[in-house]
Each structure stands twice: as structure tokens, then as C-alpha cells.
C-alpha atoms as a PDB file:
ATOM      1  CA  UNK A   1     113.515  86.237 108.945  1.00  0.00           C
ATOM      2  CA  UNK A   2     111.870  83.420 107.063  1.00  0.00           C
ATOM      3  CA  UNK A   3     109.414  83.859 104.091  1.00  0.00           C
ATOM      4  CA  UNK A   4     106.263  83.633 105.273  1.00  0.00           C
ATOM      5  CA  UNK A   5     107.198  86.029 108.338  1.00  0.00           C
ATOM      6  CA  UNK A   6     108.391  88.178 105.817  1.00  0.00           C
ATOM      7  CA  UNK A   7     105.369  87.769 102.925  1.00  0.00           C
ATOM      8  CA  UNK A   8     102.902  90.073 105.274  1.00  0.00           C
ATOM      9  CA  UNK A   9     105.572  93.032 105.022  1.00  0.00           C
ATOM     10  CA  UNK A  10     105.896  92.916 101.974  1.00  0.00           C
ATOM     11  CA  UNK A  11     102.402  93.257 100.976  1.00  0.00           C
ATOM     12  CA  UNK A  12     101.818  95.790 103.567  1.00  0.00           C
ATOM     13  CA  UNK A  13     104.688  97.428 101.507  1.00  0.00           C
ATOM     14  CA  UNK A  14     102.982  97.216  98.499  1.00  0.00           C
ATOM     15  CA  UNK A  15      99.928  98.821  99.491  1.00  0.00           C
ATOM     16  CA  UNK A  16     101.538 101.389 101.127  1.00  0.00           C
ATOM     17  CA  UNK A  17     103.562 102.356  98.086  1.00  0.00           C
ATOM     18  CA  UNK A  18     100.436 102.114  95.867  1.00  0.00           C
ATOM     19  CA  UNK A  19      98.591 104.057  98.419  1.00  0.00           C
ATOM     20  CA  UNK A  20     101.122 106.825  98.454  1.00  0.00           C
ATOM     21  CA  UNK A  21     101.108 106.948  94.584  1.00  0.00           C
ATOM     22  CA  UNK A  22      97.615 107.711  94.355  1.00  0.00           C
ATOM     23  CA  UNK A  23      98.164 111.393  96.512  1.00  0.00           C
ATOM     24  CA  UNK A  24     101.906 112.134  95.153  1.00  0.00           C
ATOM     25  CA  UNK A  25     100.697 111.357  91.788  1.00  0.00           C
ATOM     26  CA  UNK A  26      97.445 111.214  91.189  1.00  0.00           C
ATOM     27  CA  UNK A  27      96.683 111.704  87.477  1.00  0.00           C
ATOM     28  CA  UNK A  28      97.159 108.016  86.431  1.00  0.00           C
ATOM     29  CA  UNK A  29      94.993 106.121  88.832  1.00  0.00           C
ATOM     30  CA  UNK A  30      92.246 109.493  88.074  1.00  0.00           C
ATOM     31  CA  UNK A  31      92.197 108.209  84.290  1.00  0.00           C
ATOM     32  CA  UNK A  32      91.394 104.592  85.030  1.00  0.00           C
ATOM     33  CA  UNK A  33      88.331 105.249  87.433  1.00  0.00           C
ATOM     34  CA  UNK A  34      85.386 103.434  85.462  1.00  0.00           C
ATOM     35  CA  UNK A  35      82.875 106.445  84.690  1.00  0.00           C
ATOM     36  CA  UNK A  36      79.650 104.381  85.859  1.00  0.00           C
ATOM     37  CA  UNK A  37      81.081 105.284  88.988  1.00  0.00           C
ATOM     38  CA  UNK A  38      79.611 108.208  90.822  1.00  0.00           C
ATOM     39  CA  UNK A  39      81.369 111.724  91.351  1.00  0.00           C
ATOM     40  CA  UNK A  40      84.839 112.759  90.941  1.00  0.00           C
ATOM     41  CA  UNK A  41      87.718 110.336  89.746  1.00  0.00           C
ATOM     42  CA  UNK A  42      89.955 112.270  91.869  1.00  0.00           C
ATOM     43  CA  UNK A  43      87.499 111.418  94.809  1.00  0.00           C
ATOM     44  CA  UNK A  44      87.946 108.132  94.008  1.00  0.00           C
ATOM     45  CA  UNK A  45      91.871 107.781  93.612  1.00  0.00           C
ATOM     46  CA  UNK A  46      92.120 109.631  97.126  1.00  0.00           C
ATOM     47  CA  UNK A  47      89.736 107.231  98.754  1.00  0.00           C
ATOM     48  CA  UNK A  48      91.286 104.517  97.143  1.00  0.00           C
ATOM     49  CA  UNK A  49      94.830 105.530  98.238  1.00  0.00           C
ATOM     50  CA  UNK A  50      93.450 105.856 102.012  1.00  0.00           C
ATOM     51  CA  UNK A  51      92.150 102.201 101.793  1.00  0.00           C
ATOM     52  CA  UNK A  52      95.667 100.690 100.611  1.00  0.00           C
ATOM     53  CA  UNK A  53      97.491 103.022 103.007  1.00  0.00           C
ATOM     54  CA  UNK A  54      94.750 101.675 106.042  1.00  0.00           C
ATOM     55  CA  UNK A  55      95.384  98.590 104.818  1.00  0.00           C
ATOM     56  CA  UNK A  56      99.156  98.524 104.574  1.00  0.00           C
ATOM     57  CA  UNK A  57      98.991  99.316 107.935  1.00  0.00           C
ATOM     58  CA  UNK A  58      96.298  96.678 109.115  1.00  0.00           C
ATOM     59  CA  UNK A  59      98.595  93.854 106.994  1.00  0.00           C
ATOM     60  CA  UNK A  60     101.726  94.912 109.536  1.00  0.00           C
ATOM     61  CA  UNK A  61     100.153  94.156 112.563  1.00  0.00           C
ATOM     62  CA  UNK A  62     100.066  90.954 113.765  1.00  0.00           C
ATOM     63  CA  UNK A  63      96.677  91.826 115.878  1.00  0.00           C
ATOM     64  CA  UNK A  64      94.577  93.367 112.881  1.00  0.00           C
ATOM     65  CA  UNK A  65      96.299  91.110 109.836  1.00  0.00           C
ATOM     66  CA  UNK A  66      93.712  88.706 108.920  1.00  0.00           C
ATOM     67  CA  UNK A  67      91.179  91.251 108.783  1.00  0.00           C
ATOM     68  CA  UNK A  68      93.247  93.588 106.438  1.00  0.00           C
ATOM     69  CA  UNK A  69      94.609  90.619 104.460  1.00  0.00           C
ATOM     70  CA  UNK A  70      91.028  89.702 103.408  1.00  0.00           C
ATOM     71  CA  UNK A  71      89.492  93.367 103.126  1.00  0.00           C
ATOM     72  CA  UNK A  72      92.693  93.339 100.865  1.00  0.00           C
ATOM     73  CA  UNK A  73      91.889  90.405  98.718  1.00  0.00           C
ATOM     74  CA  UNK A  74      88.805  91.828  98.336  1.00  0.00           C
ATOM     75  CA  UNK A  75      89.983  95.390  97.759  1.00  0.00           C
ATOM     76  CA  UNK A  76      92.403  93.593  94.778  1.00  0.00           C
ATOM     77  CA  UNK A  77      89.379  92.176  93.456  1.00  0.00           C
ATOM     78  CA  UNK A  78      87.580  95.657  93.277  1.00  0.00           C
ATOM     79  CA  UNK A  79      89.788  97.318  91.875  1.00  0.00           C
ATOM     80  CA  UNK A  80      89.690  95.011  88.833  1.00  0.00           C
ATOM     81  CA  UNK A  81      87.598  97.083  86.481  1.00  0.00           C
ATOM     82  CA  UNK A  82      89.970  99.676  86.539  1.00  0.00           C
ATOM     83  CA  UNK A  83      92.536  97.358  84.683  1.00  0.00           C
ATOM     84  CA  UNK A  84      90.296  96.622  82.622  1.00  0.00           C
ATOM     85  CA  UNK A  85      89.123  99.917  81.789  1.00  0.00           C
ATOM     86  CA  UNK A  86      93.034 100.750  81.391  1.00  0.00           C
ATOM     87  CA  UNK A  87      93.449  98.210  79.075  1.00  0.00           C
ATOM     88  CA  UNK A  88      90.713  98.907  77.035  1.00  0.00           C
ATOM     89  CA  UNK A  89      91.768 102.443  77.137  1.00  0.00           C
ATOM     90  CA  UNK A  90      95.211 101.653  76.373  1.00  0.00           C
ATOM     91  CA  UNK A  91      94.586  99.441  73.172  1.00  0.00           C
ATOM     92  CA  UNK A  92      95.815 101.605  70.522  1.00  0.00           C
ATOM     93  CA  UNK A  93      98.717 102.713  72.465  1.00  0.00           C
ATOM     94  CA  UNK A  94     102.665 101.888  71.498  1.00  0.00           C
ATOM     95  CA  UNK A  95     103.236  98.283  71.772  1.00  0.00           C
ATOM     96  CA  UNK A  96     105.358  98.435  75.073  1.00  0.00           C
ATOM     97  CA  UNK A  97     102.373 100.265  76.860  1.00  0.00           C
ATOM     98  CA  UNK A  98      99.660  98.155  75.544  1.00  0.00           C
ATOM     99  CA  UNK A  99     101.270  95.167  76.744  1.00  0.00           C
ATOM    100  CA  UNK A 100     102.152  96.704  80.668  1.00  0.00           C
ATOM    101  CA  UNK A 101      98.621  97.509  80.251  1.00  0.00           C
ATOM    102  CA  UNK A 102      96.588  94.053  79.408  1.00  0.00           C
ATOM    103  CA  UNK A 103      99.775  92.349  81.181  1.00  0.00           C
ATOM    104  CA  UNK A 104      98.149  94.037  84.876  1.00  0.00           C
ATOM    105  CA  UNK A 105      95.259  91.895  84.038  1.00  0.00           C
ATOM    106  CA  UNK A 106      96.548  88.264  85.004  1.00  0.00           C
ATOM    107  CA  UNK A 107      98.576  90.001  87.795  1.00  0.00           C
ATOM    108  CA  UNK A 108      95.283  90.497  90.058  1.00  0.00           C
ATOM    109  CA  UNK A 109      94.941  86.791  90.660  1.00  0.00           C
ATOM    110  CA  UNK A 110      98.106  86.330  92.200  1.00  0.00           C
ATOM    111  CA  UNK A 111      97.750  89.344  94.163  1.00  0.00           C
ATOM    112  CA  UNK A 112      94.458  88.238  95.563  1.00  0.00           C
ATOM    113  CA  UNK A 113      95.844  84.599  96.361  1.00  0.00           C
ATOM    114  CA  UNK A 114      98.907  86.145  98.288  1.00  0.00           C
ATOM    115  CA  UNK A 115      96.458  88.220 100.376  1.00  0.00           C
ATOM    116  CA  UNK A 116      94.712  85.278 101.062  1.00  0.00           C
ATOM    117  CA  UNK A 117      98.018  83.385 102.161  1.00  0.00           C
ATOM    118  CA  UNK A 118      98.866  86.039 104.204  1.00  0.00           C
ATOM    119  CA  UNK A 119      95.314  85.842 106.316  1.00  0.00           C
ATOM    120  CA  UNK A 120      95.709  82.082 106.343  1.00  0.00           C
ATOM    121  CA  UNK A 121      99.014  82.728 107.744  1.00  0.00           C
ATOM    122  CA  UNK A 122      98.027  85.058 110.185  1.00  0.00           C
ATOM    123  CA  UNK A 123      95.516  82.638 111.699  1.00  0.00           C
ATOM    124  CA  UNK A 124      98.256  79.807 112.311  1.00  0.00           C
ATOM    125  CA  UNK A 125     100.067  82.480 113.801  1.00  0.00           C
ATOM    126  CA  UNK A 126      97.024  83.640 115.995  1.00  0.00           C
ATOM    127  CA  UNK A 127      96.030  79.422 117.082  1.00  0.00           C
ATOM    128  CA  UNK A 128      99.712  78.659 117.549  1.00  0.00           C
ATOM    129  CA  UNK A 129     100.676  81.613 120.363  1.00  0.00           C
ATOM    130  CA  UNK A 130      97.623  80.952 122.046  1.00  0.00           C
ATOM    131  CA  UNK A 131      98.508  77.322 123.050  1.00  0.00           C
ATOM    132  CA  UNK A 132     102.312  78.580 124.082  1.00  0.00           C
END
């Protein structure tokens, strides 16, 4: 299976891994909900978790991936304060944890770029079995 056939899975696998995460553990994600928002944090990590696990699945299908792969780009720019807010949080931490923390930071961009790719793709992929 070539790359770019391959690049949609894999995202879809991320987000369904991160989704999961947020229900079988959800502690972690609870702690890096920014307070300004309303209600629970645990509210929050659950709904979160449903949108990456909706997602994951919208990314997998060839019918519904361009949709998903943007509402994803967008979801990876949402969720943006909460890195922040971890690595704010995280500052005074050991060394090796401060650093995982600010290092999620510059990760977001390429995330949000390969979701992107991955709708682009999905467009070709939607023009090009049309004219077959």
C-alpha cells in the first residue's frame, strides 16, 4: 500500500488511540482543560475523546474523509491551549517532563498540516474515481 493511501489510516489511528486514552485514562487530559472553560474538566476530556474517536472513524472512510480530515485540522488547532496550559503548568517540573511538555507545542503544526494533506488527498481521490 503506498504512502499516501496509507497516511489517512494512520491518522485515523492516531485519533482513535488518543480518543481511547481520554476514557481508559482520563486524569491527564482532565488536568490540562483550560479553566476559562465552562463545567467539568472531566466533561470536557469525555467529549473530547468522542470527537477524536468520531473522527478516527470519519478519517477511515473514503466517503466522509475530507470532512473529518478538516474538522480534524481544526479540532488539532483547538485543542492548542491545552498544550499550552500543560506547559505552563509543567514549567517547574523535572527536566525530562518539562521538555515532553513545551516539546507538544511545535508538534501541533505538523499535525494540522497532515490533516490537511490527508483532505487534499481525499479530494484527488474523490475527482479521480469519478472520471473512471
Amino acid at each position: 500500500m503506498p504512502r499516501s493511501e496509507r497516511s489517512p489510516l494512520l491518522l485515523a489511528g492516531l485519533l482513535a488511540a488518543a480518543g481511547a486514552a481520554h476514557f481508559a485514562v482520563p486524569r491527564p487530559f482532565d488536568a490540562i482543560v483550560p479553566r476559562v472553560l465552562p463545567g467539568s474538566p472531566r466533561n470536557w476530556t469525555y467529549a473530547s475523546g468522542v470527537a477524536e474517536l468520531a473522527l478516527a472513524a470519519g478519517v477511515a472512510l473514503p466517503r466522509t474523509r475530507r470532512a473529518a480530515a478538516l474538522a480534524t485540522a481544526a479540532l488539532f488547532v483547538g485543542v492548542f491551549p491545552a498544550n499550552v496550559k500543560m506547559a505552563w503548568d509543567w514549567r517547574h517540573r523535572p527536566a525530562p517532563l518539562k521538555a515532553a511538555a513545551i516539546g507538544r507545542l511545535p508538534l501541533q503544526a505538523p499535525l494540522v498540516l497532515w490533516a490537511r494533506s490527508v483532505a487534499a488527498g481525499a479530494v484527488t481521490a474523490t475527482t479521480t474515481e469519478g472520471r473512471a
